[in-house]
PDB file of N, CA and C in Angstrom:
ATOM      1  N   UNK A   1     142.420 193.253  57.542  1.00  0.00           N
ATOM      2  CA  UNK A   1     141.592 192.760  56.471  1.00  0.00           C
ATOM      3  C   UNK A   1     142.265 191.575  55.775  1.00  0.00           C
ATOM      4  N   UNK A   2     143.887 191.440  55.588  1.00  0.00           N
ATOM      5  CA  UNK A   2     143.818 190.704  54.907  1.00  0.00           C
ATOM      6  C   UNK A   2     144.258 189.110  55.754  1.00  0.00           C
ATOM      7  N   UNK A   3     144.418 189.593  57.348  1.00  0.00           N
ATOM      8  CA  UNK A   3     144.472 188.400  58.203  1.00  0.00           C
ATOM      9  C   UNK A   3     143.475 187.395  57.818  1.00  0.00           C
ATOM     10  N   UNK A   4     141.845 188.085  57.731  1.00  0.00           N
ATOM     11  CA  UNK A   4     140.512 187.978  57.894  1.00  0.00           C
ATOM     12  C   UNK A   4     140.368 187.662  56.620  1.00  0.00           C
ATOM     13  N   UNK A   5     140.538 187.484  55.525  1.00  0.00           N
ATOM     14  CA  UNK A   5     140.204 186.947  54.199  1.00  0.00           C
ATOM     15  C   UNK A   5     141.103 185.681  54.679  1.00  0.00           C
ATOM     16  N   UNK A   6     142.929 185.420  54.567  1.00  0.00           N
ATOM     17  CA  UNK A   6     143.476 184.343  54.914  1.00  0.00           C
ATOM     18  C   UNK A   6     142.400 183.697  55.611  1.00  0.00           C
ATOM     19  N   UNK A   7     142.578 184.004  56.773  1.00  0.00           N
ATOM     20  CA  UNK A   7     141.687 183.047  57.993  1.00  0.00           C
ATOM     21  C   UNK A   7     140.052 182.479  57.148  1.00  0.00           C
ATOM     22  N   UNK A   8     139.825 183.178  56.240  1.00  0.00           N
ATOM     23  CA  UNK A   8     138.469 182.709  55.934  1.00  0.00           C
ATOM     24  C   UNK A   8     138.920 181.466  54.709  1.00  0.00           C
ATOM     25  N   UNK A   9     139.783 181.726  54.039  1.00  0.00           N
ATOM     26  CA  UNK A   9     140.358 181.296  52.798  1.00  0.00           C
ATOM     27  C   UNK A   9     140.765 179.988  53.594  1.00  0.00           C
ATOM     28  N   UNK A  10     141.400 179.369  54.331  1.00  0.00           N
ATOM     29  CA  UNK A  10     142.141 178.722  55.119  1.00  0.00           C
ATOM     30  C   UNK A  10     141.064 177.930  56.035  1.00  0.00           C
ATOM     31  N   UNK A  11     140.373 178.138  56.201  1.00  0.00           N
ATOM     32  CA  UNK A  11     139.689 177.882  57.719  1.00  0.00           C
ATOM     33  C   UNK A  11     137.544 177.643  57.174  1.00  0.00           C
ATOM     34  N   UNK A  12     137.731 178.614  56.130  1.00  0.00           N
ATOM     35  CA  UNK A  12     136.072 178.126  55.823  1.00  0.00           C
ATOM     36  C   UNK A  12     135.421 179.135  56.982  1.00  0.00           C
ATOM     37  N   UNK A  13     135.801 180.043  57.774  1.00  0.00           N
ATOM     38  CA  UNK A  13     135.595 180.874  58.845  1.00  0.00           C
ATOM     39  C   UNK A  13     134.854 179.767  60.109  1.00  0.00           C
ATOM     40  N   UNK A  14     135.697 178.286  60.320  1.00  0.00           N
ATOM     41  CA  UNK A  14     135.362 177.793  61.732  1.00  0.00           C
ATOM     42  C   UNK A  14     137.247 178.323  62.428  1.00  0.00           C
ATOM     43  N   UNK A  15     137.124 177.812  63.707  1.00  0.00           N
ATOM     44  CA  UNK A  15     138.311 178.588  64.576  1.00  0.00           C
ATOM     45  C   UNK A  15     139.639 177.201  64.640  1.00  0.00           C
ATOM     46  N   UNK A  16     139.395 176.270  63.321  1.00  0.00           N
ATOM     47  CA  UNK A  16     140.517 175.270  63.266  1.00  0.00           C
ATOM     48  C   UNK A  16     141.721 175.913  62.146  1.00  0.00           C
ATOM     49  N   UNK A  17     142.550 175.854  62.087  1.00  0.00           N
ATOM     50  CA  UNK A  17     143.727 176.322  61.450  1.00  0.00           C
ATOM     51  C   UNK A  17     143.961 177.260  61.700  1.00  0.00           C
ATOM     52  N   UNK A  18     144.335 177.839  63.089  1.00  0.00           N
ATOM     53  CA  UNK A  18     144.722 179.398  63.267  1.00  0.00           C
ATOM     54  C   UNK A  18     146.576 178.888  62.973  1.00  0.00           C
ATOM     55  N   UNK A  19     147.008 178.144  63.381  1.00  0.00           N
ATOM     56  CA  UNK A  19     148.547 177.904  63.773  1.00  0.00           C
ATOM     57  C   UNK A  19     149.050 178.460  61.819  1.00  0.00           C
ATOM     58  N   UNK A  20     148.211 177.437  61.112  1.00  0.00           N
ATOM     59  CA  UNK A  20     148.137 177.457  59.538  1.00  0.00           C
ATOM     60  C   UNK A  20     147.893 178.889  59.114  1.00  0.00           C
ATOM     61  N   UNK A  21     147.242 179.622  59.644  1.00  0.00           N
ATOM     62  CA  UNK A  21     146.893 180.844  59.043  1.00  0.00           C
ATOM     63  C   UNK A  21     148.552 181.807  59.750  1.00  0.00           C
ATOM     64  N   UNK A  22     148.163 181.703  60.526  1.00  0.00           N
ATOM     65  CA  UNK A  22     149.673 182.240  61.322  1.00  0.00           C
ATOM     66  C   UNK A  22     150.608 182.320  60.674  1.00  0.00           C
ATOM     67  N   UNK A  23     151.283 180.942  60.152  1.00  0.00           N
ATOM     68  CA  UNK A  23     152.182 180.402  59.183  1.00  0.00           C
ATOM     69  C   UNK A  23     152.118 181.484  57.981  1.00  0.00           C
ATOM     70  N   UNK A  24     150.940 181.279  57.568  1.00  0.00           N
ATOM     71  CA  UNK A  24     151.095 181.940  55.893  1.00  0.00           C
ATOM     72  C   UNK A  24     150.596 183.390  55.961  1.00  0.00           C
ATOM     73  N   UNK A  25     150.456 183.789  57.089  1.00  0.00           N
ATOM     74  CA  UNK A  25     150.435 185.542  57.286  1.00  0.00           C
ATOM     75  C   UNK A  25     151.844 186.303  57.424  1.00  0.00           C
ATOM     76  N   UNK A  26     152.385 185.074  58.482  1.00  0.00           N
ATOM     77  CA  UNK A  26     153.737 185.845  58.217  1.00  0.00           C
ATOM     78  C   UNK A  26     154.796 185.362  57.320  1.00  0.00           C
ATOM     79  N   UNK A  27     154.391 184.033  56.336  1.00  0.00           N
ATOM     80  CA  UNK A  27     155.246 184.376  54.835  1.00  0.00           C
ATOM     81  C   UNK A  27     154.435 185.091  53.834  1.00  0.00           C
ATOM     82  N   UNK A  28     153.040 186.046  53.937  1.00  0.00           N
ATOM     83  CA  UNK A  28     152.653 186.732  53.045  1.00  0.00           C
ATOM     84  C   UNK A  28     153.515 188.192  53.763  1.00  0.00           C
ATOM     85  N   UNK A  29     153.734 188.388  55.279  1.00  0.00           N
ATOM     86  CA  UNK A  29     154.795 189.304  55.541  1.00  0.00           C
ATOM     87  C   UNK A  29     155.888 189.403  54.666  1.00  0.00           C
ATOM     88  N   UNK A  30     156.378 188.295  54.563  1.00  0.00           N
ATOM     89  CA  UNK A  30     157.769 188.348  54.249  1.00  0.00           C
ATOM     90  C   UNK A  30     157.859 188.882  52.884  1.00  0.00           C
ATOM     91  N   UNK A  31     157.374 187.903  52.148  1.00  0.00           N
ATOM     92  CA  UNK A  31     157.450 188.535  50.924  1.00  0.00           C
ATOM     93  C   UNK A  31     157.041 189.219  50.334  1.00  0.00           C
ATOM     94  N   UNK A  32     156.160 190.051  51.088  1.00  0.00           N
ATOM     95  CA  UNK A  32     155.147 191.906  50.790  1.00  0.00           C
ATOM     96  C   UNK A  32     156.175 192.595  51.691  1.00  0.00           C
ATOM     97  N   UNK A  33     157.281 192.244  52.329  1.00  0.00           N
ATOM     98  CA  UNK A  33     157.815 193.166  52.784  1.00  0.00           C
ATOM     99  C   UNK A  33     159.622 193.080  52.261  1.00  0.00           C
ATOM    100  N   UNK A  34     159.774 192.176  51.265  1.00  0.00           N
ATOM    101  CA  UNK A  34     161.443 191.704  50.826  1.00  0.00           C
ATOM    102  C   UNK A  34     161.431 193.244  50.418  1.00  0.00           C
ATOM    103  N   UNK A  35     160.712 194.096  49.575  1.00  0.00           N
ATOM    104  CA  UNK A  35     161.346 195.077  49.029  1.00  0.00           C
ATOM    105  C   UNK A  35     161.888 195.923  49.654  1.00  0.00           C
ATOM    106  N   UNK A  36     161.202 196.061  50.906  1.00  0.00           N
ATOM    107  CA  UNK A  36     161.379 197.600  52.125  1.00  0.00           C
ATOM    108  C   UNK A  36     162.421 196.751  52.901  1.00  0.00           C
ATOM    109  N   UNK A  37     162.799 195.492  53.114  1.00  0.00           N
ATOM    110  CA  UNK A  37     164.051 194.877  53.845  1.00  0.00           C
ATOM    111  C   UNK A  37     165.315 194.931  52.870  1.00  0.00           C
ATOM    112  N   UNK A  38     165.420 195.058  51.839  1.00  0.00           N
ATOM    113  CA  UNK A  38     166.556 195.239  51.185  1.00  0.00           C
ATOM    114  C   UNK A  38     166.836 196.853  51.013  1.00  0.00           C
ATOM    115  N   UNK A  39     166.160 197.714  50.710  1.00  0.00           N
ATOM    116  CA  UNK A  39     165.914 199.003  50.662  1.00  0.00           C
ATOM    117  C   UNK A  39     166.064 199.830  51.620  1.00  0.00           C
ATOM    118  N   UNK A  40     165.197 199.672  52.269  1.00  0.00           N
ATOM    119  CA  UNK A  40     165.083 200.455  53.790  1.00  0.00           C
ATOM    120  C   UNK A  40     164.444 201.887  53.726  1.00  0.00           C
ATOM    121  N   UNK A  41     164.683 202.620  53.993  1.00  0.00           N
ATOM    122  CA  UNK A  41     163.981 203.980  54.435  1.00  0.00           C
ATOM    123  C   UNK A  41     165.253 204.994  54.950  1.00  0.00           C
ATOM    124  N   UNK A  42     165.857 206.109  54.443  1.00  0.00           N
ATOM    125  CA  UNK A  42     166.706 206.944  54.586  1.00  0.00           C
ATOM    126  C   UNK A  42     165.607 208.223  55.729  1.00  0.00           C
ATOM    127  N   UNK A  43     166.521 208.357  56.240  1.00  0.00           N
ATOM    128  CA  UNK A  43     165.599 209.268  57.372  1.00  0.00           C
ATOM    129  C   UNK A  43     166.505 210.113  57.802  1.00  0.00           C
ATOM    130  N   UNK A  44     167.716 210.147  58.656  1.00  0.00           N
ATOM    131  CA  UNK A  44     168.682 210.565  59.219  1.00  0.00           C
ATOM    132  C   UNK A  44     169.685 211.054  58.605  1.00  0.00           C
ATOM    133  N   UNK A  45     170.021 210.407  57.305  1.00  0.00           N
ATOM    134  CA  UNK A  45     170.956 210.810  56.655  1.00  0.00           C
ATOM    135  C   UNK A  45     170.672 209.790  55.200  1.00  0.00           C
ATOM    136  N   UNK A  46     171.856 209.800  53.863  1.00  0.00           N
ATOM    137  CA  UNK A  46     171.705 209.073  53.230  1.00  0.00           C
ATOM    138  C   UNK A  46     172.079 207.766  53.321  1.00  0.00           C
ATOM    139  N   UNK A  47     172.663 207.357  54.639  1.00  0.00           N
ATOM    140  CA  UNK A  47     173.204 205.994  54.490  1.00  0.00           C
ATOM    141  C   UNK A  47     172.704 205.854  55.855  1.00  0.00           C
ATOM    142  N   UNK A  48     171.522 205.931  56.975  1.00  0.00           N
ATOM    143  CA  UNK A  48     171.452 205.617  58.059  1.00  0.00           C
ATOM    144  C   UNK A  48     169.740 205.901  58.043  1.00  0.00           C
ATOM    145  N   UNK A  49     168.904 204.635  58.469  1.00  0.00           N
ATOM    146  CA  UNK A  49     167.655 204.517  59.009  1.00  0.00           C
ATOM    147  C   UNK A  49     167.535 203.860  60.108  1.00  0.00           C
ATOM    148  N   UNK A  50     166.202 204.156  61.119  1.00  0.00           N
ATOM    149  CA  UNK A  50     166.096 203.284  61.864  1.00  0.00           C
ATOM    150  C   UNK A  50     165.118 202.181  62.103  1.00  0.00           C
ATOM    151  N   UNK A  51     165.548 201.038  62.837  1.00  0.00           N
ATOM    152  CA  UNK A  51     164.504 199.633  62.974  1.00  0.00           C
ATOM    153  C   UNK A  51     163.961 200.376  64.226  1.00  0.00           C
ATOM    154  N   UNK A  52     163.044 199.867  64.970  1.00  0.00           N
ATOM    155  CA  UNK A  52     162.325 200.047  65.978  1.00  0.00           C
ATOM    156  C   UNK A  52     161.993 198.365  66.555  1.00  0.00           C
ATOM    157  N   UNK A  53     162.761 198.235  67.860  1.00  0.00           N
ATOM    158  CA  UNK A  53     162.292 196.730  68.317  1.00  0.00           C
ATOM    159  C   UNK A  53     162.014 196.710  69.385  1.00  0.00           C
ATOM    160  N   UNK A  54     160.540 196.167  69.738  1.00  0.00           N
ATOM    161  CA  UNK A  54     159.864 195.424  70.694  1.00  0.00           C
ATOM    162  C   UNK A  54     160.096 194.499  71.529  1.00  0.00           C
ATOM    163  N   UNK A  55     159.875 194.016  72.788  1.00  0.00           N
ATOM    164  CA  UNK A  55     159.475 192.968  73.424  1.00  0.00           C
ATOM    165  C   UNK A  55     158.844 192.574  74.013  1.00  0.00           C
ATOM    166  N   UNK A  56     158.522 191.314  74.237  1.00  0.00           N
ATOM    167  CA  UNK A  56     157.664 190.078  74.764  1.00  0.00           C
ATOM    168  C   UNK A  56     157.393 190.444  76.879  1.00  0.00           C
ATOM    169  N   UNK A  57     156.710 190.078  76.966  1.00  0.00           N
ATOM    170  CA  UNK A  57     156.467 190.377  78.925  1.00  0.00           C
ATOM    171  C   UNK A  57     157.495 189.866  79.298  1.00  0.00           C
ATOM    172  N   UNK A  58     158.300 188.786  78.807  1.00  0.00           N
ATOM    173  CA  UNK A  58     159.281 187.683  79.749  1.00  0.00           C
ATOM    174  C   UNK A  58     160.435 187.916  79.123  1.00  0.00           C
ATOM    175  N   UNK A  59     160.699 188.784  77.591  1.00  0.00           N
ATOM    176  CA  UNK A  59     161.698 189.565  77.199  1.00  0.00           C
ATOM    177  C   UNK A  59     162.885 190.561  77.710  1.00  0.00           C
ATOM    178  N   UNK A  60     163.738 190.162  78.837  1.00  0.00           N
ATOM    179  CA  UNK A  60     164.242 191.094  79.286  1.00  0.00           C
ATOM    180  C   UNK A  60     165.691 191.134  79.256  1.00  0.00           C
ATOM    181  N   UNK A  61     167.088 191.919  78.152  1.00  0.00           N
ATOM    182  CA  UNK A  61     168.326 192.200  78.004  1.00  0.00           C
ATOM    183  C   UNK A  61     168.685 193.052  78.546  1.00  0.00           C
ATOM    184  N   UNK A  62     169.744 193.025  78.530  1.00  0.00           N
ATOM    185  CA  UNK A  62     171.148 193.999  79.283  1.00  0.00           C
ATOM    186  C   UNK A  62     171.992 194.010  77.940  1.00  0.00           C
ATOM    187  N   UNK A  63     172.000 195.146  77.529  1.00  0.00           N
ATOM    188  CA  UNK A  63     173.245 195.288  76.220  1.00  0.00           C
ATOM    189  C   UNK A  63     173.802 196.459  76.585  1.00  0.00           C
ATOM    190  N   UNK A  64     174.913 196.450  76.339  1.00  0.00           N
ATOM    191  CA  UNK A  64     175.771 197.673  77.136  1.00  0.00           C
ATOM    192  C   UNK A  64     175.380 198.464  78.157  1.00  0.00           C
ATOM    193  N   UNK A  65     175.134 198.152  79.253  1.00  0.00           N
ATOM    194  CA  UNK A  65     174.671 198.545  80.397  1.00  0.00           C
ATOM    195  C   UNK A  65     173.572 199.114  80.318  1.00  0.00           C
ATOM    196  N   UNK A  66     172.600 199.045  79.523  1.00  0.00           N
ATOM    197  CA  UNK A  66     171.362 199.409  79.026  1.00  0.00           C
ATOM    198  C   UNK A  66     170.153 198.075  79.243  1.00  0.00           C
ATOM    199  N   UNK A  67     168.882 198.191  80.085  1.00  0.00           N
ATOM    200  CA  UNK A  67     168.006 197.429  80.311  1.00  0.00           C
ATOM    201  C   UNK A  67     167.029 197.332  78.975  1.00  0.00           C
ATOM    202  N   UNK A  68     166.569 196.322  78.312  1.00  0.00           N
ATOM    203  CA  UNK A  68     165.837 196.519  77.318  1.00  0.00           C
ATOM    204  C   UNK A  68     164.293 195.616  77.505  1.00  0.00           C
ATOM    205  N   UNK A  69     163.151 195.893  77.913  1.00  0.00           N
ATOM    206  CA  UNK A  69     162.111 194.976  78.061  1.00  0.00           C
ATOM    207  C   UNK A  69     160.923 195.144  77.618  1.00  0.00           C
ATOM    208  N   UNK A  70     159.833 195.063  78.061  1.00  0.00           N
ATOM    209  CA  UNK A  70     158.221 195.211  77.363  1.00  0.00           C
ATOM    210  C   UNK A  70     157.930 196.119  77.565  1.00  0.00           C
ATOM    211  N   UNK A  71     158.723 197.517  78.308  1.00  0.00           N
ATOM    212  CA  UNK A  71     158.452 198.551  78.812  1.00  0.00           C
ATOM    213  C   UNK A  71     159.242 199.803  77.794  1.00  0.00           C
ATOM    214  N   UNK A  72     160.003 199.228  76.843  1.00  0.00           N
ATOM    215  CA  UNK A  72     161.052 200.723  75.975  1.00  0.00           C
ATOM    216  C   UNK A  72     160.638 200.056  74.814  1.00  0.00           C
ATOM    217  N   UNK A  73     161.032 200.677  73.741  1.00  0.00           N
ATOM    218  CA  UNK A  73     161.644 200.245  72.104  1.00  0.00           C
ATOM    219  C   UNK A  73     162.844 200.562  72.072  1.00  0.00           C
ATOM    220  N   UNK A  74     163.528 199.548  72.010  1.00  0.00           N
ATOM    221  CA  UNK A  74     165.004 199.674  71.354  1.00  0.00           C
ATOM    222  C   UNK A  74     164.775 200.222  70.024  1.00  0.00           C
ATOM    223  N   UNK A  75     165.917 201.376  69.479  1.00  0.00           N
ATOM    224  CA  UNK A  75     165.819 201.792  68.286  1.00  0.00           C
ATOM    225  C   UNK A  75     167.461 201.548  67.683  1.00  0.00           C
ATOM    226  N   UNK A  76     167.142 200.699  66.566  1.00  0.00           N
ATOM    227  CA  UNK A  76     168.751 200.453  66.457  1.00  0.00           C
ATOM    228  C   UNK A  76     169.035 201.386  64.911  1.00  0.00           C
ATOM    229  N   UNK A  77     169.919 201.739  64.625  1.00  0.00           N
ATOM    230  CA  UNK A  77     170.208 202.605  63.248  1.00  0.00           C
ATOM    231  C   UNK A  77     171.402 201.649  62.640  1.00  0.00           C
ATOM    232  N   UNK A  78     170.951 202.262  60.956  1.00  0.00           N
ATOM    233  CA  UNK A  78     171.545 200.862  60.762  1.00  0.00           C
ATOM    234  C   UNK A  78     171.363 201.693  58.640  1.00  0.00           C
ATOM    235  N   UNK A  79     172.026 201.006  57.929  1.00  0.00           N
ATOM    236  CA  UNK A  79     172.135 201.586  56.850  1.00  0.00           C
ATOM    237  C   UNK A  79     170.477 200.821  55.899  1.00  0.00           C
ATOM    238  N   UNK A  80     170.052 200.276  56.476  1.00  0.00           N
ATOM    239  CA  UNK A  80     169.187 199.599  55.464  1.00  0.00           C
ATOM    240  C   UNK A  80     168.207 198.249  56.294  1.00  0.00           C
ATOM    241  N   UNK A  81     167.203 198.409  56.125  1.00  0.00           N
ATOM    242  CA  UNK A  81     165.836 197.721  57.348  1.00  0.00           C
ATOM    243  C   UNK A  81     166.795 196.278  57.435  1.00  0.00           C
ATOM    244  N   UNK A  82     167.034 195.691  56.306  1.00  0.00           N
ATOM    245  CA  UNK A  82     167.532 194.626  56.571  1.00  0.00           C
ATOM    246  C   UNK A  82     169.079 194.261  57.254  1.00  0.00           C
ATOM    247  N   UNK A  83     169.633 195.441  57.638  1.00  0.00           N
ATOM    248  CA  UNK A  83     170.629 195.387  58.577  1.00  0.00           C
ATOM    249  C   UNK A  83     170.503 195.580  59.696  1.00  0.00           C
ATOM    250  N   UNK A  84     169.381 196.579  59.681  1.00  0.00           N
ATOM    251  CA  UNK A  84     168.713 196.646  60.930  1.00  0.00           C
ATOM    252  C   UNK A  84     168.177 195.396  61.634  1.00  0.00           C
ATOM    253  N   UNK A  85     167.085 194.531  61.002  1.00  0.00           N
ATOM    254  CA  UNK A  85     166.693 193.233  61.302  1.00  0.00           C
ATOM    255  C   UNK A  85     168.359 192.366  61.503  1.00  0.00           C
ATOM    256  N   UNK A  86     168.768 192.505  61.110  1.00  0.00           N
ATOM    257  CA  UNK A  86     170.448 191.415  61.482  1.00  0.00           C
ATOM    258  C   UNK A  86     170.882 192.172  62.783  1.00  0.00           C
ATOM    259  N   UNK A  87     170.939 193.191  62.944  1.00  0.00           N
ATOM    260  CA  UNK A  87     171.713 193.623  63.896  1.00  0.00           C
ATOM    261  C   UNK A  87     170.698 193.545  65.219  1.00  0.00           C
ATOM    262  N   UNK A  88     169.167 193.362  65.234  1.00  0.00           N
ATOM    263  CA  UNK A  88     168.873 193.298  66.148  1.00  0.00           C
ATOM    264  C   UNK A  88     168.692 191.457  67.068  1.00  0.00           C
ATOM    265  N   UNK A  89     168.961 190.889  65.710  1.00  0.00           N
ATOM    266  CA  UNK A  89     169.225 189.410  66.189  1.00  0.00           C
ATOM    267  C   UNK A  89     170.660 189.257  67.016  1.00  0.00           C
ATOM    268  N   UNK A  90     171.554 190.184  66.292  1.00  0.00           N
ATOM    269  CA  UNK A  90     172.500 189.929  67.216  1.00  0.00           C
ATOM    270  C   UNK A  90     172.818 190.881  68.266  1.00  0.00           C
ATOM    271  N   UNK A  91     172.010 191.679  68.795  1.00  0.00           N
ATOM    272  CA  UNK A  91     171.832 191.898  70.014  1.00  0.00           C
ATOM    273  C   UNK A  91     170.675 191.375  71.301  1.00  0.00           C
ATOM    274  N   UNK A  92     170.115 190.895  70.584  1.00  0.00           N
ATOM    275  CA  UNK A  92     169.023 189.929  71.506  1.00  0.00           C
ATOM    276  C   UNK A  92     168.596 188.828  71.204  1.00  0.00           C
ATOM    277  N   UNK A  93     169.126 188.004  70.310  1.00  0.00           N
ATOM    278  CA  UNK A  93     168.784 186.968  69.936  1.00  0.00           C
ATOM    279  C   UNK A  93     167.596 186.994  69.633  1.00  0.00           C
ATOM    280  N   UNK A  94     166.825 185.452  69.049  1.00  0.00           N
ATOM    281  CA  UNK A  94     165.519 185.628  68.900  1.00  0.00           C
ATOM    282  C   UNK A  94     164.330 185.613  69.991  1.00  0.00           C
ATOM    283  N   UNK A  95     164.739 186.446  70.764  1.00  0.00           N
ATOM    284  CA  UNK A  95     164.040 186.643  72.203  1.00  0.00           C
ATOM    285  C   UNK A  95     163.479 188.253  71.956  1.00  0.00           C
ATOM    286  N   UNK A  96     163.229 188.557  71.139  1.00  0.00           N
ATOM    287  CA  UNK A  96     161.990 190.070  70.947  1.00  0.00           C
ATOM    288  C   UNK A  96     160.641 190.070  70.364  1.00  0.00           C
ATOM    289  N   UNK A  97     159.830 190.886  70.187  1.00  0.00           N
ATOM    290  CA  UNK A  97     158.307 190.546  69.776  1.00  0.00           C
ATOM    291  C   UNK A  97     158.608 190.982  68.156  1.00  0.00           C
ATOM    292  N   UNK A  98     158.560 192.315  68.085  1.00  0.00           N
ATOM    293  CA  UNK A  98     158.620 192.710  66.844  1.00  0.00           C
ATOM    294  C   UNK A  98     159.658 193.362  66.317  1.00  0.00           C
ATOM    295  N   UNK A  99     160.019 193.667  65.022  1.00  0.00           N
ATOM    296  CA  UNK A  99     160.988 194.700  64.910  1.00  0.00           C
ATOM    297  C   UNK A  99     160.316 195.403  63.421  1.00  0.00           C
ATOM    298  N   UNK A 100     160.422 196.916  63.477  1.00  0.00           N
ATOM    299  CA  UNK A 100     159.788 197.364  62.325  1.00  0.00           C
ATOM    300  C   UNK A 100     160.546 198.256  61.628  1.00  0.00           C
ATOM    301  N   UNK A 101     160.660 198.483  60.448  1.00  0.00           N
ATOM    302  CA  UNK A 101     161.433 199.509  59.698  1.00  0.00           C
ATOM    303  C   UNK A 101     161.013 200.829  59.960  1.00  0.00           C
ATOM    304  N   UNK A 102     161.770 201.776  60.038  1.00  0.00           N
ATOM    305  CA  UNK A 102     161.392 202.890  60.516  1.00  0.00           C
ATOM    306  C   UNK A 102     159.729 203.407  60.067  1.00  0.00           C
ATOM    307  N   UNK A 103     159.556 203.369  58.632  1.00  0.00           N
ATOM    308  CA  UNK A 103     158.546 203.584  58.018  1.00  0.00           C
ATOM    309  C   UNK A 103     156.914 202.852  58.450  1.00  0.00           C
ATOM    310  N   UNK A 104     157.340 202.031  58.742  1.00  0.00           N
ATOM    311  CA  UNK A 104     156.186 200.894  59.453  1.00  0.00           C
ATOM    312  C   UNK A 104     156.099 201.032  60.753  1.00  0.00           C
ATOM    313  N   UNK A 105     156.705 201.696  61.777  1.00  0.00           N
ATOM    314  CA  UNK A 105     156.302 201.974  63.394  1.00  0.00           C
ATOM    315  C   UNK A 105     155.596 203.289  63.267  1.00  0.00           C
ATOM    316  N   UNK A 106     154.059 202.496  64.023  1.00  0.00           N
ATOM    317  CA  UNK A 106     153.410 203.420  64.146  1.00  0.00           C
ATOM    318  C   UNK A 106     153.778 204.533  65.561  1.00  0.00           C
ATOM    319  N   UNK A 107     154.006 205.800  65.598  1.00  0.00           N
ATOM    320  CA  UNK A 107     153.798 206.389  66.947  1.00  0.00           C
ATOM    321  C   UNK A 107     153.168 206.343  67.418  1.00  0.00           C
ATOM    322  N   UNK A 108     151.795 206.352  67.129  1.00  0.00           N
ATOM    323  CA  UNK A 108     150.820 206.494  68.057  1.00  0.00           C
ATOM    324  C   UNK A 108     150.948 205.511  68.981  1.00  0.00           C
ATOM    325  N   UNK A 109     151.598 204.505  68.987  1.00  0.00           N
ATOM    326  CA  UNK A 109     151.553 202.938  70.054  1.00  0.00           C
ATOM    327  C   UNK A 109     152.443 203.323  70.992  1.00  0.00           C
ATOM    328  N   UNK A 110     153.037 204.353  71.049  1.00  0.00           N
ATOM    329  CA  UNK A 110     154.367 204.688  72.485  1.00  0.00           C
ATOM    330  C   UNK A 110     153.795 204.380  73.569  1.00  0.00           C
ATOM    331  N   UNK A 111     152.256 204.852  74.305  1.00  0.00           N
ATOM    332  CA  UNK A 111     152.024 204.814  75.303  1.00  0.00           C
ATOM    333  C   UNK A 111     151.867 203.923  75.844  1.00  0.00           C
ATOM    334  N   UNK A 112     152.176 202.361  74.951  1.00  0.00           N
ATOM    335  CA  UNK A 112     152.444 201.405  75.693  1.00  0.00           C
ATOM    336  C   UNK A 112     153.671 201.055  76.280  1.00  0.00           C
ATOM    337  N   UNK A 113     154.967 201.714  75.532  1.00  0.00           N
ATOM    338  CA  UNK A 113     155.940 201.460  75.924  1.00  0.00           C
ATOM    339  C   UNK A 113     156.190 202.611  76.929  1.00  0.00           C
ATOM    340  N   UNK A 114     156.107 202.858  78.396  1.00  0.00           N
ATOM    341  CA  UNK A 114     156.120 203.584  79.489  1.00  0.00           C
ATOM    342  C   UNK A 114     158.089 204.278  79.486  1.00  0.00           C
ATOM    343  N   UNK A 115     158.638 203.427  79.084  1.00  0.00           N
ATOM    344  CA  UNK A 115     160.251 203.920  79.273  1.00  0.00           C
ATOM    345  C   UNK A 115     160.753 204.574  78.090  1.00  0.00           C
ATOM    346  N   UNK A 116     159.650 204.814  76.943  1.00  0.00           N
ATOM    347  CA  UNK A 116     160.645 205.351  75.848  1.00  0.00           C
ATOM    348  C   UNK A 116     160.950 204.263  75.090  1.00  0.00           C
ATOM    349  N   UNK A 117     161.770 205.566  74.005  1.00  0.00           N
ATOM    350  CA  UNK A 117     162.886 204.704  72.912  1.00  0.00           C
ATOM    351  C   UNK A 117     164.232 204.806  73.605  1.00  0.00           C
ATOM    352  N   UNK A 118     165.004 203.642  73.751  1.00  0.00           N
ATOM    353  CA  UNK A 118     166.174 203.801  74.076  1.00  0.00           C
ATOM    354  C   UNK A 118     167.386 203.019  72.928  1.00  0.00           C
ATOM    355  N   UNK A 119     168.653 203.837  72.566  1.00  0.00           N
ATOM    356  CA  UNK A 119     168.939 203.705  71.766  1.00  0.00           C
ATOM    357  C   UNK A 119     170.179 202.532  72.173  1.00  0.00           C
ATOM    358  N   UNK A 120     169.694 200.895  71.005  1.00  0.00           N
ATOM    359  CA  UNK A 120     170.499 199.548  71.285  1.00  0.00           C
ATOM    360  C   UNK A 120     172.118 199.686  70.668  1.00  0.00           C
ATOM    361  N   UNK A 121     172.060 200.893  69.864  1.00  0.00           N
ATOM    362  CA  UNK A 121     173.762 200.649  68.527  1.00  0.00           C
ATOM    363  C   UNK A 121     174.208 201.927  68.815  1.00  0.00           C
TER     364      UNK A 121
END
């Protein structure tokens, strides 16, 4: 819904400024989501949550003898979403689709990922 207001707000609802809407969807991400990236989500313990990260079809790492591609979610644990987001840059560079705070991955979407969660840390 609120892609679809942007895009209308932006665009007058013809199909010119998608790149523009793009842009300012994911800095209305960012900054509807600074609070839960500094914070994070305690799950496991009091000092440990997990990110959940995605990839792209042409996305494919090797991190500690572990295959990571469009087929698993890497799940990295980490004290706080926004360490999580750092730590998954520096295990795959900016070569992944998504990465979500524990609280924000939906389960129900596994059955796209055929290999599981496999654990990146």
């Amino acid at each position: 819904m609120i892609l679809q207001k942007m895009f209308t707000q932006k665009t007058g609802n013809d199909k010119t400024g998608v790149i523009d809407v793009y842009s300012s969807c994911v800095n209305h991400f960012e900054r509807s989501a600074g609070s839960v990236l500094e914070t994070g989500t305690n799950s496991n313990s009091e000092n440990e949550m997990k990110t959940y990260v995605t990839f792209g079809q042409e996305h494919i790492h090797k991190v500690n003898g572990k295959i990571f591609d469009k087929d698993c979610v890497a799940v990295i644990e980490s004290p706080s979403a926004k360490r999580g987001r750092e730590i998954a840059f520096e295990l795959f560079g900016p070569k992944f689709c998504f990465e979500y705070p524990e609280k924000h991955f939906n389960m129900e979407n596994m059955h796209f990922f055929p290999r599981g969660f496999i654990k990146a840390n």
